[in-house]
C-alpha atoms as a PDB file:
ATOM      1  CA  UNK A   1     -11.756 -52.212 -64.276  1.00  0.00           C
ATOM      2  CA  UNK A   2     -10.334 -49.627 -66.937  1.00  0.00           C
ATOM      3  CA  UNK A   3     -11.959 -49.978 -70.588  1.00  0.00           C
ATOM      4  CA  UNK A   4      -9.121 -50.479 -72.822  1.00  0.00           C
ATOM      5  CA  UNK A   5      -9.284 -51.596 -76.248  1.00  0.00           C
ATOM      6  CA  UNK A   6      -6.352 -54.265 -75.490  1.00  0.00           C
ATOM      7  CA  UNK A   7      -9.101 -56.093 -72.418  1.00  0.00           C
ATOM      8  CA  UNK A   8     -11.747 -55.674 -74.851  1.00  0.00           C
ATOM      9  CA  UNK A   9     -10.046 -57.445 -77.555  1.00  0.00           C
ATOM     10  CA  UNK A  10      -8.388 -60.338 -74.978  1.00  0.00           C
ATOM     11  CA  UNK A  11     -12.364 -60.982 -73.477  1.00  0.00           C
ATOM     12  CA  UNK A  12     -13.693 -62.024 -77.021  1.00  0.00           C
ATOM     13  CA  UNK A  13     -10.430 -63.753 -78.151  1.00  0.00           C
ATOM     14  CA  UNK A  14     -10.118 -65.801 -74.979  1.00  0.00           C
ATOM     15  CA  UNK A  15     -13.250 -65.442 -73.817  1.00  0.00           C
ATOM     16  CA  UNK A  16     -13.232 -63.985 -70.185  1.00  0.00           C
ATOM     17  CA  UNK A  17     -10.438 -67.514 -69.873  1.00  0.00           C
ATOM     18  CA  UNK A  18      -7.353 -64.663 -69.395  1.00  0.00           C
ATOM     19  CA  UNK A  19      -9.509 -64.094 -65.720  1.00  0.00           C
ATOM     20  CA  UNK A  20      -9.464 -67.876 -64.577  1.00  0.00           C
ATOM     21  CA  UNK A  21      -6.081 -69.821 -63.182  1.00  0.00           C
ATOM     22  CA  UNK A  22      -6.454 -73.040 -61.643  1.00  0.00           C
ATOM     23  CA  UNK A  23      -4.372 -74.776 -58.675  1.00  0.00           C
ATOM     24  CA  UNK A  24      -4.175 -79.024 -59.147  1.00  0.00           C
ATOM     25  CA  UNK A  25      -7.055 -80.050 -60.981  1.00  0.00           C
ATOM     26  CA  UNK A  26      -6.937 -83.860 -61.542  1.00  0.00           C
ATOM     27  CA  UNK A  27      -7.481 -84.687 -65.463  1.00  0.00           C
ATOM     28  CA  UNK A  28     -10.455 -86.930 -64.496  1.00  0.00           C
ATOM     29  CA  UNK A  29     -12.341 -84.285 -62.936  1.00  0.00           C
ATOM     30  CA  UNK A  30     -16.028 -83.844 -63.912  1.00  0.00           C
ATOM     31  CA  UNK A  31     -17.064 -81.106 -61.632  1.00  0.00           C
ATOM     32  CA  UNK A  32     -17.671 -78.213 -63.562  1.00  0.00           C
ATOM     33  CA  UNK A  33     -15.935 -75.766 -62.199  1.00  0.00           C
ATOM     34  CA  UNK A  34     -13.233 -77.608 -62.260  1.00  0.00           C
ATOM     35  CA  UNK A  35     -13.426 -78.793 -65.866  1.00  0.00           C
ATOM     36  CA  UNK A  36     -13.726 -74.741 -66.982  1.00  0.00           C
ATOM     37  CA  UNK A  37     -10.711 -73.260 -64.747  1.00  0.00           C
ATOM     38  CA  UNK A  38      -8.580 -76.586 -66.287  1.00  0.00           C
ATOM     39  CA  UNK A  39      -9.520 -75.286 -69.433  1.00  0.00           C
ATOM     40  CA  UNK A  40      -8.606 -71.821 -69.296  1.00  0.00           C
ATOM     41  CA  UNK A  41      -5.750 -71.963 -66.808  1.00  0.00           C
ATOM     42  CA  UNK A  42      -3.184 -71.549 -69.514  1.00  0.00           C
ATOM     43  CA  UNK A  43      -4.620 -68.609 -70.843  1.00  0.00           C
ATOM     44  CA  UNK A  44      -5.164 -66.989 -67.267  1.00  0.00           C
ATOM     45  CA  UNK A  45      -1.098 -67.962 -66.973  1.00  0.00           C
ATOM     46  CA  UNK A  46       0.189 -65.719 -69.280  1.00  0.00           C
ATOM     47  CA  UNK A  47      -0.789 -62.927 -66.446  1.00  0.00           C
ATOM     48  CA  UNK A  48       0.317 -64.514 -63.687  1.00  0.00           C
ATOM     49  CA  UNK A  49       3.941 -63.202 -62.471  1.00  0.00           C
ATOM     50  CA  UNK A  50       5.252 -66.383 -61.440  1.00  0.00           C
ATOM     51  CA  UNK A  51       4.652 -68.683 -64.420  1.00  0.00           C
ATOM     52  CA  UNK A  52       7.211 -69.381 -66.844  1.00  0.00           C
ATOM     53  CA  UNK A  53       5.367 -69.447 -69.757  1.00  0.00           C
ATOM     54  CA  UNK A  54       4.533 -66.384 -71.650  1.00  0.00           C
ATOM     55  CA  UNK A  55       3.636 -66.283 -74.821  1.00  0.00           C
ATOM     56  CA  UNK A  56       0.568 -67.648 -76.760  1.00  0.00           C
ATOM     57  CA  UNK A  57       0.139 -68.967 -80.642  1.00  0.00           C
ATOM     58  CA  UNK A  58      -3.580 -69.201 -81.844  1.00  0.00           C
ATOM     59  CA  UNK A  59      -5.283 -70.087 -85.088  1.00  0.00           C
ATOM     60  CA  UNK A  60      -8.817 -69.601 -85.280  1.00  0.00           C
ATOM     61  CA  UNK A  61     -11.749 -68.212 -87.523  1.00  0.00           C
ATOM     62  CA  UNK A  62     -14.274 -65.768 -86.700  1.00  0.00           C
ATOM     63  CA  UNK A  63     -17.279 -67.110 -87.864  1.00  0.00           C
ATOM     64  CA  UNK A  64     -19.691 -64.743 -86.617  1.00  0.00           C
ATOM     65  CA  UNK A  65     -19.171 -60.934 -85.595  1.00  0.00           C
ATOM     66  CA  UNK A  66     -20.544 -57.284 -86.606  1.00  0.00           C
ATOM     67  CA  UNK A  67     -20.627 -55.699 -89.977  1.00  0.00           C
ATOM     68  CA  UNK A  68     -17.096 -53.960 -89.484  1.00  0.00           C
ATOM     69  CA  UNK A  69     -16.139 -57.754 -89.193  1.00  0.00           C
ATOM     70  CA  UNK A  70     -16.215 -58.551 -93.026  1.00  0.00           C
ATOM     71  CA  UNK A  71     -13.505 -58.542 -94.152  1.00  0.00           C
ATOM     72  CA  UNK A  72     -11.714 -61.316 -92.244  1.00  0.00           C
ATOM     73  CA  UNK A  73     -14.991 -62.908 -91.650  1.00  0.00           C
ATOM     74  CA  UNK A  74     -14.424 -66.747 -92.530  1.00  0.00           C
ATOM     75  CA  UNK A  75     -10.534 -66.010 -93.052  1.00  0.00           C
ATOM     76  CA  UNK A  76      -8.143 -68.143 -90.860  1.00  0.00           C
ATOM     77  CA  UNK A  77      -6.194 -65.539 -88.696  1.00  0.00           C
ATOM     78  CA  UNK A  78      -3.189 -65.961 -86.429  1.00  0.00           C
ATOM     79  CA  UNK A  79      -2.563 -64.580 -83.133  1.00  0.00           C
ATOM     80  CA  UNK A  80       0.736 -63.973 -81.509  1.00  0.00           C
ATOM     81  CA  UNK A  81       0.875 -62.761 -77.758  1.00  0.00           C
ATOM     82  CA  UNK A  82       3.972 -62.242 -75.335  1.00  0.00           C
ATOM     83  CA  UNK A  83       3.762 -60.626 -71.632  1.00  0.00           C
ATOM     84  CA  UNK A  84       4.039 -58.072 -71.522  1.00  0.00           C
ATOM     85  CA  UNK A  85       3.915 -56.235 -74.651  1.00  0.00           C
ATOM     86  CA  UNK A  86       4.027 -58.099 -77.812  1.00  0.00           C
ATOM     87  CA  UNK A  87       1.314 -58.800 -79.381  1.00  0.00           C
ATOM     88  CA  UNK A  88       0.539 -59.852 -83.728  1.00  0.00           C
ATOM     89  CA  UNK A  89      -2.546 -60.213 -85.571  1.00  0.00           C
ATOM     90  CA  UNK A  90      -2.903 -61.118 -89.183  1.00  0.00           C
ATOM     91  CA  UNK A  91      -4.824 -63.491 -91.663  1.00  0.00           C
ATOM     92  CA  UNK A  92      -3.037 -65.891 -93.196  1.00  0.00           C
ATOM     93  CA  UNK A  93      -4.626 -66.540 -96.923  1.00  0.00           C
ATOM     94  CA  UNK A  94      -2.060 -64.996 -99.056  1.00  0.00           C
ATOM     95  CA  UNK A  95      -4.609 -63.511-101.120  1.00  0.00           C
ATOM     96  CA  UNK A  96      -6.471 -61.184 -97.947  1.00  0.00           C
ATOM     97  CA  UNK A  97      -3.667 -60.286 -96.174  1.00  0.00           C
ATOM     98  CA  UNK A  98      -3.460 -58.049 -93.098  1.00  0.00           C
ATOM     99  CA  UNK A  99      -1.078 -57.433 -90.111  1.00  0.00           C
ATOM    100  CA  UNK A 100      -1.502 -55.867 -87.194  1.00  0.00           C
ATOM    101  CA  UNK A 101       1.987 -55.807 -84.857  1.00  0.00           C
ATOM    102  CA  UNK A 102       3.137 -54.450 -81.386  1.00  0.00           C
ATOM    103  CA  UNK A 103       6.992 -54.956 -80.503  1.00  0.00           C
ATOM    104  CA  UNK A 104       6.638 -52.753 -77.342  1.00  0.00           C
ATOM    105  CA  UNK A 105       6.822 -49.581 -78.337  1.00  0.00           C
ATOM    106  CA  UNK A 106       6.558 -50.224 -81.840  1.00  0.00           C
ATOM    107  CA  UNK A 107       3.368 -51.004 -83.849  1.00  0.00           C
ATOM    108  CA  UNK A 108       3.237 -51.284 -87.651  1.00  0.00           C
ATOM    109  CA  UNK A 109       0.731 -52.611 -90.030  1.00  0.00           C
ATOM    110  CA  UNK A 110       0.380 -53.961 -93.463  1.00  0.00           C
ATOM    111  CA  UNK A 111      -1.455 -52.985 -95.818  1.00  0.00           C
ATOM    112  CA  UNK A 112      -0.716 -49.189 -95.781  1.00  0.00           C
ATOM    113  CA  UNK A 113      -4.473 -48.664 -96.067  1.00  0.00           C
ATOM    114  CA  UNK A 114      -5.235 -49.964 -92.822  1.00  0.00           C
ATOM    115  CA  UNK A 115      -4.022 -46.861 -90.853  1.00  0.00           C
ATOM    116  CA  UNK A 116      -6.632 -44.841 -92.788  1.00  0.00           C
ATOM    117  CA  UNK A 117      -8.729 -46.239 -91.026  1.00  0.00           C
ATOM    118  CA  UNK A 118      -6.918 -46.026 -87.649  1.00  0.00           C
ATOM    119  CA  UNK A 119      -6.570 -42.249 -88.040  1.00  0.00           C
ATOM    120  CA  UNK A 120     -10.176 -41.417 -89.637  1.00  0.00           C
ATOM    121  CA  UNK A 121     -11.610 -43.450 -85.739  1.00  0.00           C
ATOM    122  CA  UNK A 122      -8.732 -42.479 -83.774  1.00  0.00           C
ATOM    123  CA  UNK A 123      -8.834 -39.301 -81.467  1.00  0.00           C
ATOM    124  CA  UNK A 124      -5.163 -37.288 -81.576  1.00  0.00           C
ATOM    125  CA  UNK A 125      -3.907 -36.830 -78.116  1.00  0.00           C
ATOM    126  CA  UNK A 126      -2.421 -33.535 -77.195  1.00  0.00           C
ATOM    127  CA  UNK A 127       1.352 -34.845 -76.205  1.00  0.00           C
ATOM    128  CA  UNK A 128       3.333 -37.946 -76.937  1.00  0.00           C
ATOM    129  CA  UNK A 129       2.565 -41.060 -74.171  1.00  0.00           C
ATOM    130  CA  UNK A 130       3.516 -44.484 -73.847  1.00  0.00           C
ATOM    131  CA  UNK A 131       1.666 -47.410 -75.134  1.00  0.00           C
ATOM    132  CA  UNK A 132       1.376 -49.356 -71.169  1.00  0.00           C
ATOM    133  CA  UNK A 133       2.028 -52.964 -70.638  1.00  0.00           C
ATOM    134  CA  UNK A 134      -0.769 -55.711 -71.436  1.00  0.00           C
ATOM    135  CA  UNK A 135      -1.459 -56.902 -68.004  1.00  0.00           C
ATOM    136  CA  UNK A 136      -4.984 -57.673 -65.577  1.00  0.00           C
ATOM    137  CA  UNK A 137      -5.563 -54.925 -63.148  1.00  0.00           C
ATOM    138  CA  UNK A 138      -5.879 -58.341 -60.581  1.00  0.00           C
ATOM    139  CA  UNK A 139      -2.967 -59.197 -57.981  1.00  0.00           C
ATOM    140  CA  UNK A 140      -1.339 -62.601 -58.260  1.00  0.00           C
ATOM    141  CA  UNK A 141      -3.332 -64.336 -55.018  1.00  0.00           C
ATOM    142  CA  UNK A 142      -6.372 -62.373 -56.954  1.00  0.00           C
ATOM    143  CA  UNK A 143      -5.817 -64.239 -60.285  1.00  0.00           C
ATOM    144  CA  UNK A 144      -6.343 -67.574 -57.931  1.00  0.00           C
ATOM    145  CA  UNK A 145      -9.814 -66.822 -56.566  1.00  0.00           C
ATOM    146  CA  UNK A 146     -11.299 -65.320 -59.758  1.00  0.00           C
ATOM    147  CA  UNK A 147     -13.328 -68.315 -60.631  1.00  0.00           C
ATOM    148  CA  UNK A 148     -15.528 -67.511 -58.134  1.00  0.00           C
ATOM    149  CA  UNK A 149     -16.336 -64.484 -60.019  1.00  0.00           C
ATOM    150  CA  UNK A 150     -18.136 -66.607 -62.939  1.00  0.00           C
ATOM    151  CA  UNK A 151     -21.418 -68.645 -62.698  1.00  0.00           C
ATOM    152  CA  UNK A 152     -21.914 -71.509 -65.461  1.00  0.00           C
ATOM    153  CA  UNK A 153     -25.597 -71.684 -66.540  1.00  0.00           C
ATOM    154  CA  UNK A 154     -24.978 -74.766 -68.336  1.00  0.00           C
ATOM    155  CA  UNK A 155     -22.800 -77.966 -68.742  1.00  0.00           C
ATOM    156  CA  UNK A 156     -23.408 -80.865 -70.715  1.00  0.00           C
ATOM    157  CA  UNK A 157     -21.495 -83.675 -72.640  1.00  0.00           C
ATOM    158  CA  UNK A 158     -21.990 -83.522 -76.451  1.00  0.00           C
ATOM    159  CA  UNK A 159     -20.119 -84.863 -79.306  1.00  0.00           C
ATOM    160  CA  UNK A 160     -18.613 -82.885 -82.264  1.00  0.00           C
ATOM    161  CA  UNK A 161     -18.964 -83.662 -86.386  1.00  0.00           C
ATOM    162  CA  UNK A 162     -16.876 -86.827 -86.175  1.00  0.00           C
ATOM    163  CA  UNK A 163     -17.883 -87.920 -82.691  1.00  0.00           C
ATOM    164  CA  UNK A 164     -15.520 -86.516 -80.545  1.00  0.00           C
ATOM    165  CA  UNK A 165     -16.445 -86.420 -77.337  1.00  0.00           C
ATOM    166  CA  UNK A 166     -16.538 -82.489 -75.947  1.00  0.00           C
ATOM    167  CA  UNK A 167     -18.142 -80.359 -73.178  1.00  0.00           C
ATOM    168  CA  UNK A 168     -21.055 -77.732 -74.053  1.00  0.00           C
ATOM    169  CA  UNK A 169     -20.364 -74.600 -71.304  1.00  0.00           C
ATOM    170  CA  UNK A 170     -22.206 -71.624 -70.889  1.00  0.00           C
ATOM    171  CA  UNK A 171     -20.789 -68.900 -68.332  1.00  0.00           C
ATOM    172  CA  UNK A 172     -21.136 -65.159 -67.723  1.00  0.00           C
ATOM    173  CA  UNK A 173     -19.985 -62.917 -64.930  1.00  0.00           C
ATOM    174  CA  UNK A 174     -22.278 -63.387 -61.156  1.00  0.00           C
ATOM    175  CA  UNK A 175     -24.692 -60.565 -61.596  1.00  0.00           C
ATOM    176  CA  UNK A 176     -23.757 -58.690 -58.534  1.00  0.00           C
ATOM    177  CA  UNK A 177     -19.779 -58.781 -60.258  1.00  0.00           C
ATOM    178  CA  UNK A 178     -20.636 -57.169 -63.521  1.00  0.00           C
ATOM    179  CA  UNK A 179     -22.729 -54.401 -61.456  1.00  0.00           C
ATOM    180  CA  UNK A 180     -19.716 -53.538 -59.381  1.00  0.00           C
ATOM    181  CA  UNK A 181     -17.484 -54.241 -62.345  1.00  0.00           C
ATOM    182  CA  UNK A 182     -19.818 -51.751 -64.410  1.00  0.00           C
ATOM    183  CA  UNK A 183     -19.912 -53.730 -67.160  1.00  0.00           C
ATOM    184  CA  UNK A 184     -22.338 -55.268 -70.080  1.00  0.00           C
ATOM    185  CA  UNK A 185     -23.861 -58.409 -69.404  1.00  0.00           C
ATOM    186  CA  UNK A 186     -22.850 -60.903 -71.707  1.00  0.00           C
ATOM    187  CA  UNK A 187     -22.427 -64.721 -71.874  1.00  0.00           C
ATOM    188  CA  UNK A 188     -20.290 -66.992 -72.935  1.00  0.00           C
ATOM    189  CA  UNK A 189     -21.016 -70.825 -74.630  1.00  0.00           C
ATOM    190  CA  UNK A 190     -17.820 -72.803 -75.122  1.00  0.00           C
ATOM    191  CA  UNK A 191     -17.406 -76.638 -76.793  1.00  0.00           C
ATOM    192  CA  UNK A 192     -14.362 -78.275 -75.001  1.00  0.00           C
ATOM    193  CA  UNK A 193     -12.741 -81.385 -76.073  1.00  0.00           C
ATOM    194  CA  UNK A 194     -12.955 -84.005 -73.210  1.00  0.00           C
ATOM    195  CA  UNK A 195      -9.511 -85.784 -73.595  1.00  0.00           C
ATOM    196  CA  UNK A 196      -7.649 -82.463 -73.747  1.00  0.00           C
ATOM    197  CA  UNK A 197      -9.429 -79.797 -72.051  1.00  0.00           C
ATOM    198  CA  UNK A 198      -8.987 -77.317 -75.400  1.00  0.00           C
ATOM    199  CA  UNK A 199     -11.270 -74.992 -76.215  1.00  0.00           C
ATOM    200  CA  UNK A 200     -12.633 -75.306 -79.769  1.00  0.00           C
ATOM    201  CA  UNK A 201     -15.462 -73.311 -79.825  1.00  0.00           C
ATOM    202  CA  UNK A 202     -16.617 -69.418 -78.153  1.00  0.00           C
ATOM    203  CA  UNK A 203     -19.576 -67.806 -79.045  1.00  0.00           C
ATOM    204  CA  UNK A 204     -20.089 -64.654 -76.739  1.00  0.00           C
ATOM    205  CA  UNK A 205     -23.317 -62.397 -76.906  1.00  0.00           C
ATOM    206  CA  UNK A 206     -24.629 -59.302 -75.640  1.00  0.00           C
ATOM    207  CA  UNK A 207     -27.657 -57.015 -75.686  1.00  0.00           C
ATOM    208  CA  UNK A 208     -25.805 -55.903 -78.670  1.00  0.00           C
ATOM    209  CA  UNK A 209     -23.681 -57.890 -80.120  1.00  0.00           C
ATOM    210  CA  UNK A 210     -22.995 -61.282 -80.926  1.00  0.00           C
ATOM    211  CA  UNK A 211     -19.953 -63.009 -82.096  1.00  0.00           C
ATOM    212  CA  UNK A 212     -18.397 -66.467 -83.058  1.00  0.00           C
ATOM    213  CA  UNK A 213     -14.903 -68.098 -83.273  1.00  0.00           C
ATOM    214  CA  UNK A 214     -13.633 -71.676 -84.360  1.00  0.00           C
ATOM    215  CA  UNK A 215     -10.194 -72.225 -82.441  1.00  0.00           C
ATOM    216  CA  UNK A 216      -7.918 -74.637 -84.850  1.00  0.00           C
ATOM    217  CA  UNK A 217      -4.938 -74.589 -82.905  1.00  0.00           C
ATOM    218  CA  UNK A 218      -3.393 -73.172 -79.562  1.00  0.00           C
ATOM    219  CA  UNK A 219      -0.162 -73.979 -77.953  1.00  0.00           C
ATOM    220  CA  UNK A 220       1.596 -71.687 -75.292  1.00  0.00           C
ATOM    221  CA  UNK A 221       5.604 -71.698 -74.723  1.00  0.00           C
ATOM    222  CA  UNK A 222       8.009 -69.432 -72.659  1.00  0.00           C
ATOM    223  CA  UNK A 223       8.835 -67.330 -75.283  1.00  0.00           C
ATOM    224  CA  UNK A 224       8.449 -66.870 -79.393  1.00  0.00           C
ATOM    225  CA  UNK A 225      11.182 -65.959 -82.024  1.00  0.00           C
ATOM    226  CA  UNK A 226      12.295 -62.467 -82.315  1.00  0.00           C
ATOM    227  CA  UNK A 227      11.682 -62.192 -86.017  1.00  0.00           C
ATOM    228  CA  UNK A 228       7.817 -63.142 -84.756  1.00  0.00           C
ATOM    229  CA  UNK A 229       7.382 -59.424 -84.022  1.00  0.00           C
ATOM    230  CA  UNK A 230       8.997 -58.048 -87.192  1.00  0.00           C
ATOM    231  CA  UNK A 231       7.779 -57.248 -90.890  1.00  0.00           C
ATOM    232  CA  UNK A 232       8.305 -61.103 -93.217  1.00  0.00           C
ATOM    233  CA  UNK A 233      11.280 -60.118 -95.697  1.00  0.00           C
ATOM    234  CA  UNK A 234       8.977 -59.390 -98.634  1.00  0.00           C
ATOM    235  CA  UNK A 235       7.335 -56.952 -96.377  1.00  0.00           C
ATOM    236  CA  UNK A 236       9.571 -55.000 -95.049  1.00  0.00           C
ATOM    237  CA  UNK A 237       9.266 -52.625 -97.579  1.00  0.00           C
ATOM    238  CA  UNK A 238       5.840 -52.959 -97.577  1.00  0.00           C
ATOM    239  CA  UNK A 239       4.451 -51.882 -93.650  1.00  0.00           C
ATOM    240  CA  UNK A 240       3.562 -48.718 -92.578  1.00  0.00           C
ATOM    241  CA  UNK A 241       4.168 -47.722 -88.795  1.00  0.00           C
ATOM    242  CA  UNK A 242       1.849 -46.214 -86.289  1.00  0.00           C
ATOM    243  CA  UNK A 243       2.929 -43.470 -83.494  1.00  0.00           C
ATOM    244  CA  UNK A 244       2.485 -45.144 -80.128  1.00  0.00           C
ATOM    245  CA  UNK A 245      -0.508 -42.639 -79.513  1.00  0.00           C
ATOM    246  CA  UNK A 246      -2.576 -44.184 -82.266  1.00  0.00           C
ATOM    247  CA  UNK A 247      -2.182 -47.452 -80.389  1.00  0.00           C
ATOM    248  CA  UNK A 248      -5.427 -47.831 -78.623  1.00  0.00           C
ATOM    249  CA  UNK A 249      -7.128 -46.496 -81.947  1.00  0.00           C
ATOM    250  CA  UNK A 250      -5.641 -49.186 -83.727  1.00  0.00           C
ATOM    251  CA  UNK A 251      -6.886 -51.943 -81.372  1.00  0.00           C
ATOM    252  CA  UNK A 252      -9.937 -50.701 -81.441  1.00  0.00           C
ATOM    253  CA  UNK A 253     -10.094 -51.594 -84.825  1.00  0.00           C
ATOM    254  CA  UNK A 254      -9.475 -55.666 -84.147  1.00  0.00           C
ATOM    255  CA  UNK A 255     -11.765 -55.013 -80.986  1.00  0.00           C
ATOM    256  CA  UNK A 256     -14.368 -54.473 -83.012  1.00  0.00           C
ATOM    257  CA  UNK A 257     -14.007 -57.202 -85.296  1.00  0.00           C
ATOM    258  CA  UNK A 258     -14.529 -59.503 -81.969  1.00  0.00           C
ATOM    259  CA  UNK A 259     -15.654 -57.567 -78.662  1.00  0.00           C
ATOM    260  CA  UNK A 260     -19.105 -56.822 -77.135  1.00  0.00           C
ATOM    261  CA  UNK A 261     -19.091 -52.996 -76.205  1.00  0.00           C
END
């Protein structure tokens, strides 16, 4: 599996979800497996070829994440994501503001000093390329058997602060995957609400790293507004654009706000 910053970034955000689809899973199923594909089938849908919906709206705060991760740490932040190559990042207190966009070939940022920081980590490539589609290097009737892939360690029914009934789930990849995969061992816990299968909760850790996100909000549609991918009006001014080649640099930047390496 190639180690991009973009799968990097998508496996702390969503959790390893993006690799799980699920055929008919009755609401009022309890079986485990069942009860985690349910919850991230949306997520895995945005990959697959066939579904209509393709885009994805997220609020969430990291609560937990390495040092590079202060300065958004406990900020709300909003994530934008359309198949196959849009894709916007940015906090939303009016006071901390930061924006990370990709409109295909396109990416642009705000505040100007954030692609100091993109070019002092980033490594210059000798010729121009194009920045490649966000996509899962799985085939459709893949996508459909990757739940086999995980192993859940633990599932229990819990409550949250007001009493809401949710799910505790901890997953990680079956050992003999993440060999051939050739990648970290991590894990994954994950509080679900019961009457709606969302995900509210992700903490992820590795022998490294350990990191922690509260998801507010998440709704998916077919397709988001055009002006979703360009600078707000009292921006546009403002944002500073980054050659294509300094893509990967860039999302290493938000990767390591969020991913296990």
């Amino acid at each position: 599996m190639p180690n991009t910053a973009f799968q990097r970034f998508l496996t702390a955000i969503l959790a390893a979800g993006l690799l799980f689809v699920a055929s008919s899973v009755s609401v009022k199923a309890q079986n485990k497996y069942d009860v985690l594909a349910r919850v991230l089938q949306p997520y895995a849908a945005l990959f697959y070829s066939r579904a209509t919906t393709k885009a994805m709206q997220a609020d969430l705060i990291l609560r937990d994440g390495p040092p590079t991760t202060t300065e958004i740490l406990d900020h709300p932040l909003r994530i934008f994501l359309q198949m196959p190559d849009k894709l916007r990042i940015e906090t939303l207190d009016p006071q901390h503001r930061l924006i990370f966009c990709r409109n295909g070939q396109k990416v642009w940022v705000y505040p100007h000093r954030i692609l100091a920081g993109i070019v002092a980590a980033g490594r210059q490539p000798k010729e121009e390329r194009r920045i490649p589609d966000f996509r899962l290097p799985l085939k459709d009737q893949q996508i459909i058997w990757i739940p086999a892939l995980f192993e859940i360690l633990r599932f229990v029914s819990a409550s949250d602060g007001p009493g809401t009934p949710t799910w505790a789930i901890d997953f990680q990849l079956v050992p003999g995957i993440a060999q051939a995969l050739r990648c970290e061992a991590w894990t994954a816990g994950a509080v679900v609400t019961q009457n709606d299968f969302q995900l509210r909760r992700l903490r992820i850790a590795s022998s490294h790293w350990t990191g922690e996100i509260n998801i507010i909000a998440c709704h998916f549609e077919k397709a988001l507004p055009p002006q979703t991918w360009e600078p707000d009006p009292d921006l546009t001014n403002a944002v500073t654009p980054v050659p294509p080649e300094l893509f990967d640099s860039a999302l290493e930047s938000i990767a390591a706000i969020t991913i296990p390496r």
